[in-house]
N, C-alpha and C. Protein backbone atom coordinates (compact mmCIF):
# COMPACT_ATOMS: atom_id res chain seq x y z
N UNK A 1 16.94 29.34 12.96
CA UNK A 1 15.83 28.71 13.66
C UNK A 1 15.42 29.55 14.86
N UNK A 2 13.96 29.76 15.18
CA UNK A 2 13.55 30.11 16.05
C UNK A 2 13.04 29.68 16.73
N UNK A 3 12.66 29.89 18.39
CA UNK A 3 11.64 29.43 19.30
C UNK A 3 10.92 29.81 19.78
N UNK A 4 9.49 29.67 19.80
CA UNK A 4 8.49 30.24 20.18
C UNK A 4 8.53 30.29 21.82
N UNK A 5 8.65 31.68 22.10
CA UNK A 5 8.58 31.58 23.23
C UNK A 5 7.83 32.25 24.16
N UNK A 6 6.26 32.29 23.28
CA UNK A 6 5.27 31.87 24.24
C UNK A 6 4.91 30.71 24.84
N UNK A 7 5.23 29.25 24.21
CA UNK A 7 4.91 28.16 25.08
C UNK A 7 5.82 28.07 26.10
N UNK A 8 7.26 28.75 25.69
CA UNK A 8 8.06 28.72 27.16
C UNK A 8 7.39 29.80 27.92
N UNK A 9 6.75 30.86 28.15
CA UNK A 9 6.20 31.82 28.90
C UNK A 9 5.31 31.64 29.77
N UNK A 10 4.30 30.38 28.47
CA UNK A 10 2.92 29.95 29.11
C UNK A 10 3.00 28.63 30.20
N UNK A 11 4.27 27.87 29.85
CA UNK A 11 4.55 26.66 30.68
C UNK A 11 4.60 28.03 32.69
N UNK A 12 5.77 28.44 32.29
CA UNK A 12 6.35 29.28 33.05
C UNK A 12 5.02 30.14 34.05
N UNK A 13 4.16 30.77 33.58
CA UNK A 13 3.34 31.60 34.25
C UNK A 13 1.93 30.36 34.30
N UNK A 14 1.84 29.69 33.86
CA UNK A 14 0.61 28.50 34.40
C UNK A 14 1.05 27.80 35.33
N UNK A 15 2.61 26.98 35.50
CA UNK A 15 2.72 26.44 36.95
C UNK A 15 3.35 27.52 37.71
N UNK A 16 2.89 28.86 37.87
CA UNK A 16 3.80 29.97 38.60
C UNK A 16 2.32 30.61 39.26
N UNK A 17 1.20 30.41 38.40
CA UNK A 17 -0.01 31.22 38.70
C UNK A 17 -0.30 32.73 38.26
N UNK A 18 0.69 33.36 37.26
CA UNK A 18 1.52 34.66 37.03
C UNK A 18 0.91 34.89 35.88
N UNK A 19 0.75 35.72 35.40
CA UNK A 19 0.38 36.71 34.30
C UNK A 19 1.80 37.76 33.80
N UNK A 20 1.82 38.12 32.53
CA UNK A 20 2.83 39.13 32.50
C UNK A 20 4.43 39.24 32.50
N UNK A 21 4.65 38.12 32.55
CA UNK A 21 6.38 37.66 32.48
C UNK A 21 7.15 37.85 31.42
N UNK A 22 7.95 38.90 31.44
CA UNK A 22 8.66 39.70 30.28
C UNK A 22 10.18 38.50 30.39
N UNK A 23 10.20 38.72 28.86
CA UNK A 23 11.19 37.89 28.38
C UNK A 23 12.71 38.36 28.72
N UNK A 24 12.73 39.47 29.64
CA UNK A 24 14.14 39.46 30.03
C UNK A 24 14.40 39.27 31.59
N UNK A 25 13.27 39.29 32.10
CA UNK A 25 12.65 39.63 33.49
C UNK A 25 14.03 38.22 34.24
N UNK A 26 14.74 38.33 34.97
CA UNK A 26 15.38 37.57 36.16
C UNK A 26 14.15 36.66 36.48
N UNK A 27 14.40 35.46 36.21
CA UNK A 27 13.72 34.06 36.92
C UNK A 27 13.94 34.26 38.36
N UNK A 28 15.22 34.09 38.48
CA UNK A 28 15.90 33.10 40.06
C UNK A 28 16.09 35.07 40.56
N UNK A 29 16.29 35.86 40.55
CA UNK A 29 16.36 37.04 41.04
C UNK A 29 14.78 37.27 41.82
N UNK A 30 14.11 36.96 40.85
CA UNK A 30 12.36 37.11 41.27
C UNK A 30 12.40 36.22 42.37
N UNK A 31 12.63 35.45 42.08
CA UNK A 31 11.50 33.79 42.95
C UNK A 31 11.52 33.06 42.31
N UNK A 32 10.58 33.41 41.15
CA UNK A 32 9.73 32.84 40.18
C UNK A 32 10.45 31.14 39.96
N UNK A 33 11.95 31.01 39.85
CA UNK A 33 12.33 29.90 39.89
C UNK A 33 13.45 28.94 41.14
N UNK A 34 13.18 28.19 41.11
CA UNK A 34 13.64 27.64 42.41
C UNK A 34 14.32 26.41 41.86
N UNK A 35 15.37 25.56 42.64
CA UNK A 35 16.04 24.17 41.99
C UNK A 35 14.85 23.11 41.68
N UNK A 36 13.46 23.36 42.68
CA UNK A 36 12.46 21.69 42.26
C UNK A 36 12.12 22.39 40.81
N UNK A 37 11.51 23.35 40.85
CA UNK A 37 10.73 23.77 39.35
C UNK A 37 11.77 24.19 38.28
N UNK A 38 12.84 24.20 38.32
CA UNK A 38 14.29 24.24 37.68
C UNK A 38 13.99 22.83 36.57
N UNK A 39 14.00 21.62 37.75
CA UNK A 39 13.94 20.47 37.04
C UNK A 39 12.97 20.21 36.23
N UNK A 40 11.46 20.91 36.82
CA UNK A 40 10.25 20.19 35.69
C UNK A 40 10.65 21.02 34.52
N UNK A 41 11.28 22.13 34.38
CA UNK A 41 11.24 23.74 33.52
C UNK A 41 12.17 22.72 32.71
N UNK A 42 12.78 21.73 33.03
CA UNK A 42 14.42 21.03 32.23
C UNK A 42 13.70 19.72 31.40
N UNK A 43 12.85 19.11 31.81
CA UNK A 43 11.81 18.36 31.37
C UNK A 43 10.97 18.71 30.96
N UNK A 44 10.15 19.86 30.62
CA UNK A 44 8.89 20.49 29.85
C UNK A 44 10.14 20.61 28.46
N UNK A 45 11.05 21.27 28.83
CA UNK A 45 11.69 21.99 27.35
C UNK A 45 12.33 20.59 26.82
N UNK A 46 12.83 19.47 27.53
CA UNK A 46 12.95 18.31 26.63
C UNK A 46 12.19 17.61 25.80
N UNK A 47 10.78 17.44 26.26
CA UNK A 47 9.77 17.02 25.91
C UNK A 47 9.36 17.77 24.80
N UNK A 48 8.92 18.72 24.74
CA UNK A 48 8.25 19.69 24.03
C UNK A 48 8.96 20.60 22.94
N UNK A 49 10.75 20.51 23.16
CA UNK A 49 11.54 20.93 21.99
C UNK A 49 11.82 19.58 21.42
N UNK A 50 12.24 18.58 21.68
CA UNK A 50 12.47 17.33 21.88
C UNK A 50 14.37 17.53 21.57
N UNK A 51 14.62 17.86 22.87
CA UNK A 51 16.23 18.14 22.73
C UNK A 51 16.80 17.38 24.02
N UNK A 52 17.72 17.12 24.45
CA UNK A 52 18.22 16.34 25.44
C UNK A 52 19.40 17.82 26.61
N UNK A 53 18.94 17.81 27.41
CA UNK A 53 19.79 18.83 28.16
C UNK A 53 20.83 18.22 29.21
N UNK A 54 22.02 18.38 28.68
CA UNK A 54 22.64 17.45 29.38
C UNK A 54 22.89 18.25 31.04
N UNK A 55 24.04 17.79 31.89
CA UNK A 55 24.69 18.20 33.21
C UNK A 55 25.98 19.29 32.91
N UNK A 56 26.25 19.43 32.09
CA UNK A 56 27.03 20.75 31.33
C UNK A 56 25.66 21.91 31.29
N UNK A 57 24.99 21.68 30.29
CA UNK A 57 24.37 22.64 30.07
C UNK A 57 23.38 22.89 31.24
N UNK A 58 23.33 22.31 32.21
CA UNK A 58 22.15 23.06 33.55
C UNK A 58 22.86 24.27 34.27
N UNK A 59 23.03 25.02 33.99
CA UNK A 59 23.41 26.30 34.51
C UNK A 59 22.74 27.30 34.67
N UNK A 60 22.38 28.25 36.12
CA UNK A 60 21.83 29.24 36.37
C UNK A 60 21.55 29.76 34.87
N UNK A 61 22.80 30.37 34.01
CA UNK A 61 22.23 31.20 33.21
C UNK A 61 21.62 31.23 32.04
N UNK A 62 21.52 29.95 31.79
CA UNK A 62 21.08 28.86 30.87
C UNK A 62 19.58 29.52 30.71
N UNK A 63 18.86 29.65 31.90
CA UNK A 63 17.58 29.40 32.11
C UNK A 63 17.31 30.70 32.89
N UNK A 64 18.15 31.53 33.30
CA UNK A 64 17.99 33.09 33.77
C UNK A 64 16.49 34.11 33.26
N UNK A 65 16.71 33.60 32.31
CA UNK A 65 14.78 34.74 31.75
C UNK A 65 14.70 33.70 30.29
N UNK A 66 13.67 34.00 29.81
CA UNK A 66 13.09 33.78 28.68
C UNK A 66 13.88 33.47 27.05
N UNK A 67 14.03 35.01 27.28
CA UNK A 67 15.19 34.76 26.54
C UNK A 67 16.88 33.97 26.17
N UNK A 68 17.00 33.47 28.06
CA UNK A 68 17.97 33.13 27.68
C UNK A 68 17.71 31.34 27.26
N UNK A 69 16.39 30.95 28.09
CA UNK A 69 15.65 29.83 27.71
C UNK A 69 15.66 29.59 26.16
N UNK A 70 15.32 30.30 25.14
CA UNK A 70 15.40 30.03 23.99
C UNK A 70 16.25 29.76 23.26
N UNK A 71 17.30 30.62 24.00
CA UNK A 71 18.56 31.07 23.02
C UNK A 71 19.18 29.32 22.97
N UNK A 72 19.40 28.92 24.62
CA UNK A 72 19.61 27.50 25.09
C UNK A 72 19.05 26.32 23.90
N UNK A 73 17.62 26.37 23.99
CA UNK A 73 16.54 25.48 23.52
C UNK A 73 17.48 25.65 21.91
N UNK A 74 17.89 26.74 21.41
CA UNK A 74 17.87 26.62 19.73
C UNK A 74 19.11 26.36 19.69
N UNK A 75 20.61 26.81 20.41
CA UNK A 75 21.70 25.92 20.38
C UNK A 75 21.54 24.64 20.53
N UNK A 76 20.42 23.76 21.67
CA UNK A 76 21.17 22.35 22.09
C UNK A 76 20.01 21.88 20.52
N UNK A 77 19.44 22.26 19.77
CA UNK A 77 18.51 21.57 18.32
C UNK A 77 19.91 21.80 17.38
N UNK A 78 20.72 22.28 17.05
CA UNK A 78 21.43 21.86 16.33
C UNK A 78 22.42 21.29 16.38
């Protein structure tokens, strides 16, 4: 299974205002993510993968770049 992860890119660079966000690129190294937008970023991908993210899985590296966003999103679907 795969995940498209332009809608994670496009969530990501529309509430960021950003263009250009490479899928390995450091989130929390940049800026780009912070603990408030952590949470909506934890609620867009529930909603929209329709997966449940529990308090185990919220971890910095969980959600570190793009890629690691997906990798996350397609473990917690099976």
């Amino acid at each position: 299974m795969e995940v498209n992860k332009d809608v994670i890119r496009k969530f990501l660079e529309s509430n960021k205002k950003v263009t250009g966000l490479k899928d390995d690129e450091d989130l929390f190294a940049s800026g780009f993510v912070n603990s408030l937008f952590a949470l909506q970023l934890v609620l867009f991908l529930e909603k929209e993968f329709k997966i449940k993210i529990s308090n185990k899985d919220i971890k910095e590296e969980n959600f570190r770049t793009v890629n690691n966003i997906a990798e996350t999103v397609v473990r917690l679907k099976k």
